[in-house]
C-alpha atoms as a PDB file:
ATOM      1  CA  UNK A   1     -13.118 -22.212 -26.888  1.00  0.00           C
ATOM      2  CA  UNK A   2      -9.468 -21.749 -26.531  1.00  0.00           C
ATOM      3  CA  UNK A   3      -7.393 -21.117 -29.706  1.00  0.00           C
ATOM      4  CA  UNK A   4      -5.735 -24.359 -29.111  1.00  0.00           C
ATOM      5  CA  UNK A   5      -8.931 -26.238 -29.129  1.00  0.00           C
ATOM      6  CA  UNK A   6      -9.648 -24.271 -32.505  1.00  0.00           C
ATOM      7  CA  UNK A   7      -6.548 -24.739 -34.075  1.00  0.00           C
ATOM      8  CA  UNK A   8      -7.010 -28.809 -32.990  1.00  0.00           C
ATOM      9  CA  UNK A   9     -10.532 -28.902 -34.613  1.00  0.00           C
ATOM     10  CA  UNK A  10      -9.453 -27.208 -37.897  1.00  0.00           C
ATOM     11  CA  UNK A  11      -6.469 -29.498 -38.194  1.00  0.00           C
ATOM     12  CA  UNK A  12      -8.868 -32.136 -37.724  1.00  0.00           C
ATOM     13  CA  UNK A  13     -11.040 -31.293 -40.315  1.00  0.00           C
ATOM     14  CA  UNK A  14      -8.077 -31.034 -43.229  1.00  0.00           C
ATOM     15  CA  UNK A  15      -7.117 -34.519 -41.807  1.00  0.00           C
ATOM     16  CA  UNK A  16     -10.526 -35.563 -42.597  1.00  0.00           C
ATOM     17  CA  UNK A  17     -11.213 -34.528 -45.793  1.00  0.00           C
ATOM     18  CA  UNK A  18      -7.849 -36.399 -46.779  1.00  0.00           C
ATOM     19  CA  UNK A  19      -9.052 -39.138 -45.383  1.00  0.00           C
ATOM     20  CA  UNK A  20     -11.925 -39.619 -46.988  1.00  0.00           C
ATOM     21  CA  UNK A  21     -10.622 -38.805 -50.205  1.00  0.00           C
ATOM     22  CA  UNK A  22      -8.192 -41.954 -49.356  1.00  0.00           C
ATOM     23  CA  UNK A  23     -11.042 -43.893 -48.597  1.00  0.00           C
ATOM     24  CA  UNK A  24     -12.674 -42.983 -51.779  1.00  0.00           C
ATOM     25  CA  UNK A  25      -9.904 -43.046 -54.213  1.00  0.00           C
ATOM     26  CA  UNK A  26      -7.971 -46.216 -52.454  1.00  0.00           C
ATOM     27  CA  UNK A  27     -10.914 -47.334 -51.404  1.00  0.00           C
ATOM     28  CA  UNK A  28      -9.457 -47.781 -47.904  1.00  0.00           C
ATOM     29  CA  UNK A  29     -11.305 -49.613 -45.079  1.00  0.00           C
ATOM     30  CA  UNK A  30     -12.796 -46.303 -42.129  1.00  0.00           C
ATOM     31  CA  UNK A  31     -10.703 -48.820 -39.660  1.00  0.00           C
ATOM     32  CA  UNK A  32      -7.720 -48.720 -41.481  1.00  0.00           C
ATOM     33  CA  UNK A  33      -7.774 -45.063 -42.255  1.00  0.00           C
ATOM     34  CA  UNK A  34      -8.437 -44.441 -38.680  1.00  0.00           C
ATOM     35  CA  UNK A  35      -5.661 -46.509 -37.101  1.00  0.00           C
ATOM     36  CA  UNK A  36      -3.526 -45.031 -39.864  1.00  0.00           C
ATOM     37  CA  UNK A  37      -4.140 -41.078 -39.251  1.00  0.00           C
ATOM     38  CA  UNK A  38      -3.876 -42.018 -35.617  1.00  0.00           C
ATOM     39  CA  UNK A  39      -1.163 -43.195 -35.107  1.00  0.00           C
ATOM     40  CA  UNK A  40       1.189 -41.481 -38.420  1.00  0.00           C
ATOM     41  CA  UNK A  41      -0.846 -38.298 -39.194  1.00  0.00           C
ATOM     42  CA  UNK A  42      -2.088 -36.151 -36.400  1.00  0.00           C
ATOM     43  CA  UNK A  43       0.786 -34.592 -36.006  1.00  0.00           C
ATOM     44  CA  UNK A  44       2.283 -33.968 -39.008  1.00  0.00           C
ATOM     45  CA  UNK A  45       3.671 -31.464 -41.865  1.00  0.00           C
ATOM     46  CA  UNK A  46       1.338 -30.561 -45.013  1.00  0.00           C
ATOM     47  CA  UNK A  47       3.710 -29.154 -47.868  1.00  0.00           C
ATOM     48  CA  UNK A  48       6.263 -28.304 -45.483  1.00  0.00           C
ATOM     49  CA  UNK A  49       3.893 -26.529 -43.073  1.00  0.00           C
ATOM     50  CA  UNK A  50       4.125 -27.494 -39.044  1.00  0.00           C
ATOM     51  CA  UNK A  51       0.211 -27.949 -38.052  1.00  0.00           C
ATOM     52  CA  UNK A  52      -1.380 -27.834 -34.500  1.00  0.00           C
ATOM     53  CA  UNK A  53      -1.760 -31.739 -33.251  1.00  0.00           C
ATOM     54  CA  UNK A  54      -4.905 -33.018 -34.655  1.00  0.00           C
ATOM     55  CA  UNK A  55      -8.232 -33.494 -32.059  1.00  0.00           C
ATOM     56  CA  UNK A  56      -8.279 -37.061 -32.514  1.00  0.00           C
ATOM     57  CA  UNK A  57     -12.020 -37.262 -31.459  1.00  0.00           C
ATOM     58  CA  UNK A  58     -13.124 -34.625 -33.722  1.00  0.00           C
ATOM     59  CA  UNK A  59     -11.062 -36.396 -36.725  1.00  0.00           C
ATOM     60  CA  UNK A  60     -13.559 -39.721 -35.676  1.00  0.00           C
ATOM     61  CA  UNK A  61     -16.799 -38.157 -35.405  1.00  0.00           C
ATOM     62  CA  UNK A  62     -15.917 -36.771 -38.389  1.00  0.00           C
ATOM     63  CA  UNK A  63     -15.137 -39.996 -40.312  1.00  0.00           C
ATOM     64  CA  UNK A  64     -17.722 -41.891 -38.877  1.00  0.00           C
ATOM     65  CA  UNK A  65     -20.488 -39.580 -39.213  1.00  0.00           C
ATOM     66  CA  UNK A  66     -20.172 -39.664 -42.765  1.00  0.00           C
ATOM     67  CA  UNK A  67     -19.574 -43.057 -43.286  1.00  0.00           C
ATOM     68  CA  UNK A  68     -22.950 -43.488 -41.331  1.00  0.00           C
ATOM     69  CA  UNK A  69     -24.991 -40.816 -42.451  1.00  0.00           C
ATOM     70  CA  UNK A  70     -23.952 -40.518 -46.038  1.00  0.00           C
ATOM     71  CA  UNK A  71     -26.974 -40.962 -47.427  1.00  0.00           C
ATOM     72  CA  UNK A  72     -28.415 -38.141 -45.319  1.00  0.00           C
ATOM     73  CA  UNK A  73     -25.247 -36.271 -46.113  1.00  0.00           C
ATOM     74  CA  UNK A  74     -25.301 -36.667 -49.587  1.00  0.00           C
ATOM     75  CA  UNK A  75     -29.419 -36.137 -50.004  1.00  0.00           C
ATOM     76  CA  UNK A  76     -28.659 -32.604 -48.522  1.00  0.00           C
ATOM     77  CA  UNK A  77     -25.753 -32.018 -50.669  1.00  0.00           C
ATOM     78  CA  UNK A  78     -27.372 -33.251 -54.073  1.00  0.00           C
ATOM     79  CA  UNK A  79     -30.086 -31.018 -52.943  1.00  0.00           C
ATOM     80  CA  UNK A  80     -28.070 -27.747 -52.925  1.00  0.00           C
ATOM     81  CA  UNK A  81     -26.318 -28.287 -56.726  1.00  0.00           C
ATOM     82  CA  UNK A  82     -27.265 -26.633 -59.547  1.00  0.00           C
ATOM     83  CA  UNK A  83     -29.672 -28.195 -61.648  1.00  0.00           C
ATOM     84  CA  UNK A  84     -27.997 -31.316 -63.298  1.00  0.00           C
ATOM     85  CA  UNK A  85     -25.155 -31.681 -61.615  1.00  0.00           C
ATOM     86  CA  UNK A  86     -24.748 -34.168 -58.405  1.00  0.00           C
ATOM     87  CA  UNK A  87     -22.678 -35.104 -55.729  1.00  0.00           C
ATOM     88  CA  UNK A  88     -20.798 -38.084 -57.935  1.00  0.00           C
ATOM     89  CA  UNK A  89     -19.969 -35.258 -60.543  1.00  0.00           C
ATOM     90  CA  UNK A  90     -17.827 -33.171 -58.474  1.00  0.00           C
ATOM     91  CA  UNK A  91     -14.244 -33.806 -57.703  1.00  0.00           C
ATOM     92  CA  UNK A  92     -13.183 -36.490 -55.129  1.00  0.00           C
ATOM     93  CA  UNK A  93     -11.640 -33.896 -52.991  1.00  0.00           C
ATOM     94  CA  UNK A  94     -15.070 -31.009 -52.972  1.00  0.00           C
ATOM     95  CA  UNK A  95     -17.107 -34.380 -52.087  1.00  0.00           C
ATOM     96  CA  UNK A  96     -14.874 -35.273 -49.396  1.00  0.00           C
ATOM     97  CA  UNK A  97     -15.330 -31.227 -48.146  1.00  0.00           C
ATOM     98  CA  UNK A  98     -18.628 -30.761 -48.478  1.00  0.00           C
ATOM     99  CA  UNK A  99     -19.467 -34.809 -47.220  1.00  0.00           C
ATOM    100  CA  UNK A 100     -17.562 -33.260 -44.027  1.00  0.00           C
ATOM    101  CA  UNK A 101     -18.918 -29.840 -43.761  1.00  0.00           C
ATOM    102  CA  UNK A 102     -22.663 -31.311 -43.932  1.00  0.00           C
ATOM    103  CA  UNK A 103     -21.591 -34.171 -41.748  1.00  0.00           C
ATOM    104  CA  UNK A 104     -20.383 -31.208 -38.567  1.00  0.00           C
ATOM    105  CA  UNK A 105     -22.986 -29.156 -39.318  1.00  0.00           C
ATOM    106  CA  UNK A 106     -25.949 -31.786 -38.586  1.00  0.00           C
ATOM    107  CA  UNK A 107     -23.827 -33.812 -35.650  1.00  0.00           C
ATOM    108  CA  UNK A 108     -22.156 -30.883 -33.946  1.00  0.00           C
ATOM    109  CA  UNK A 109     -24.333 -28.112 -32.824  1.00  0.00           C
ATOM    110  CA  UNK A 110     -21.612 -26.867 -30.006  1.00  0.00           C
ATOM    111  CA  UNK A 111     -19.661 -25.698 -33.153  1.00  0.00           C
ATOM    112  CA  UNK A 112     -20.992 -22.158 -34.787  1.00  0.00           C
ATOM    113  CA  UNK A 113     -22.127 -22.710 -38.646  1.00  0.00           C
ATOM    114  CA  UNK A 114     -20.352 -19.761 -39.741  1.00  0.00           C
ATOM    115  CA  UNK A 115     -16.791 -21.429 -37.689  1.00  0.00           C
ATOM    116  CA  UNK A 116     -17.787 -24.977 -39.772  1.00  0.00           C
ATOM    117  CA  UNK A 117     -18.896 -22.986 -43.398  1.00  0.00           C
ATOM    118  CA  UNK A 118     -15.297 -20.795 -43.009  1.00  0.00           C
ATOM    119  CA  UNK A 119     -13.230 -23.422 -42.123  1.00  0.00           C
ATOM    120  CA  UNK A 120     -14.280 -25.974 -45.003  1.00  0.00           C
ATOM    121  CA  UNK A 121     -14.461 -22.963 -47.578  1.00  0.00           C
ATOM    122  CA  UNK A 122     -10.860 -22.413 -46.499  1.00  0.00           C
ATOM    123  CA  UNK A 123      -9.838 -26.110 -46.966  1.00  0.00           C
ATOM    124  CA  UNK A 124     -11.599 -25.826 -50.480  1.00  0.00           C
ATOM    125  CA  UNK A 125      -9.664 -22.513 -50.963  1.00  0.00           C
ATOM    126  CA  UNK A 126      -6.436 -24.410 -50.224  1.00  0.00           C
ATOM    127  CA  UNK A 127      -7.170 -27.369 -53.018  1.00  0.00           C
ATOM    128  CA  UNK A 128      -8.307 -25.551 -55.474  1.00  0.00           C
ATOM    129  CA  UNK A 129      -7.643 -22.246 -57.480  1.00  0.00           C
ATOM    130  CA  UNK A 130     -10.953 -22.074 -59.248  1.00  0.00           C
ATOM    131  CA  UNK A 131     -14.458 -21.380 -58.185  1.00  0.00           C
ATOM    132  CA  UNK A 132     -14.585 -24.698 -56.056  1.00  0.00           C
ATOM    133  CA  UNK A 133     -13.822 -22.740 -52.404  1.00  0.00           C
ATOM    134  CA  UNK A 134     -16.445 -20.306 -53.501  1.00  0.00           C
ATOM    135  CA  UNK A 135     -18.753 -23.125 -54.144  1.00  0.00           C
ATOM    136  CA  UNK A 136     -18.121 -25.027 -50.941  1.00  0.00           C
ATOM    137  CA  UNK A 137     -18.527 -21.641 -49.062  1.00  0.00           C
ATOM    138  CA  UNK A 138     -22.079 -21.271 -50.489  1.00  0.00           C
ATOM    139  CA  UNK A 139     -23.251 -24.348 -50.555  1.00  0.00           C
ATOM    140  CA  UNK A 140     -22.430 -25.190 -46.854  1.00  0.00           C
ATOM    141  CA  UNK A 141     -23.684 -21.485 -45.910  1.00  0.00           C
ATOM    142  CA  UNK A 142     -26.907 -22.945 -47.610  1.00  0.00           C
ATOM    143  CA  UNK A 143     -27.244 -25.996 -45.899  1.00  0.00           C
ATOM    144  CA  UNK A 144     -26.298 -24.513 -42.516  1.00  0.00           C
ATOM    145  CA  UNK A 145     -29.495 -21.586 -43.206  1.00  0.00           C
ATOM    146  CA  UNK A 146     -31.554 -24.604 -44.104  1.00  0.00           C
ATOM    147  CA  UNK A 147     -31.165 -26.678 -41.296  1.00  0.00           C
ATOM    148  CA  UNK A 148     -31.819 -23.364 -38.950  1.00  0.00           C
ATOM    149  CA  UNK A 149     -34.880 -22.572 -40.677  1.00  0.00           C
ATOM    150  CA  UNK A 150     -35.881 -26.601 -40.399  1.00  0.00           C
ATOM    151  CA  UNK A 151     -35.080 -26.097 -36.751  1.00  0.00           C
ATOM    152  CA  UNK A 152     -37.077 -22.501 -36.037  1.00  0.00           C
ATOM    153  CA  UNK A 153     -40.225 -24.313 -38.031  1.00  0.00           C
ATOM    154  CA  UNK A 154     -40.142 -27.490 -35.907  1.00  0.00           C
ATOM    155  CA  UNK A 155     -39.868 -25.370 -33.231  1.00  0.00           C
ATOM    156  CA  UNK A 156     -42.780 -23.094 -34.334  1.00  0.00           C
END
């Protein structure tokens, strides 16, 4: 994969995780947010910093993966919290991370699990100054073990 293709991807998956927190604050139609993004955000500035043009595809899958398999997603992710806590207790933003981080893990096996658990830990890192990034890091780094060990037993 060339570093352009990377840099598309990772730009794709902050894009994402804004969009969906859009979609869940604003409550925002996926249509809307997706002719919106494409056509004003791909290639644009976050706090003053120039980022690679967006992979418009990836951006999709992304968006429409969740909105489809959400229940899936957010099965898995309830499944990984600490004892009483849940997916609808976490911050708008983490669920937006971690709905996207589960969403590439089970819909893109091209893409390594460590590339998709750094990159969203990173995105966590970048929202938050608490123990959030560390969270997302370990939770995705737990789903992403889980569904290799669900694959080796089918496979077995």
């Amino acid at each position: 994969m060339s570093a352009d293709t990377h840099d598309a991807r990772s730009s794709a998956r902050l894009l994402a995780v804004q969009a969906l927190y859009q979609m869940d604050i604003a409550r925002t139609p996926l249509e809307v947010i997706i002719r919106e993004f494409g056509e004003h955000r791909m290639e644009a500035k976050l706090d003053d910093i120039e980022l690679p043009p967006a992979d418009g595809e990836h951006f999709e899958m992304l968006l429409r993966g969740v909105v489809e398999n959400q229940t899936e997603i957010d099965r898995l992710v309830d499944g990984k919290l600490a004892e009483n806590w849940t997916l609808a207790r976490l911050d708008s933003t983490l669920r937006a991370i971690l709905r996207c981080g589960v969403q590439e893990l089970l819909h893109a096996p091209h893409i390594p699990p460590q590339v998709v658990v750094s990159q969203y830990a990173d995105i966590a890192h970048a929202f938050f100054e608490g123990a959030e990034g560390g969270m997302a890091n370990a939770l995705l780094d737990n789903v992403a073990k889980s569904l290799v060990n669900d694959k080796d037993s089918a496979a077995g």
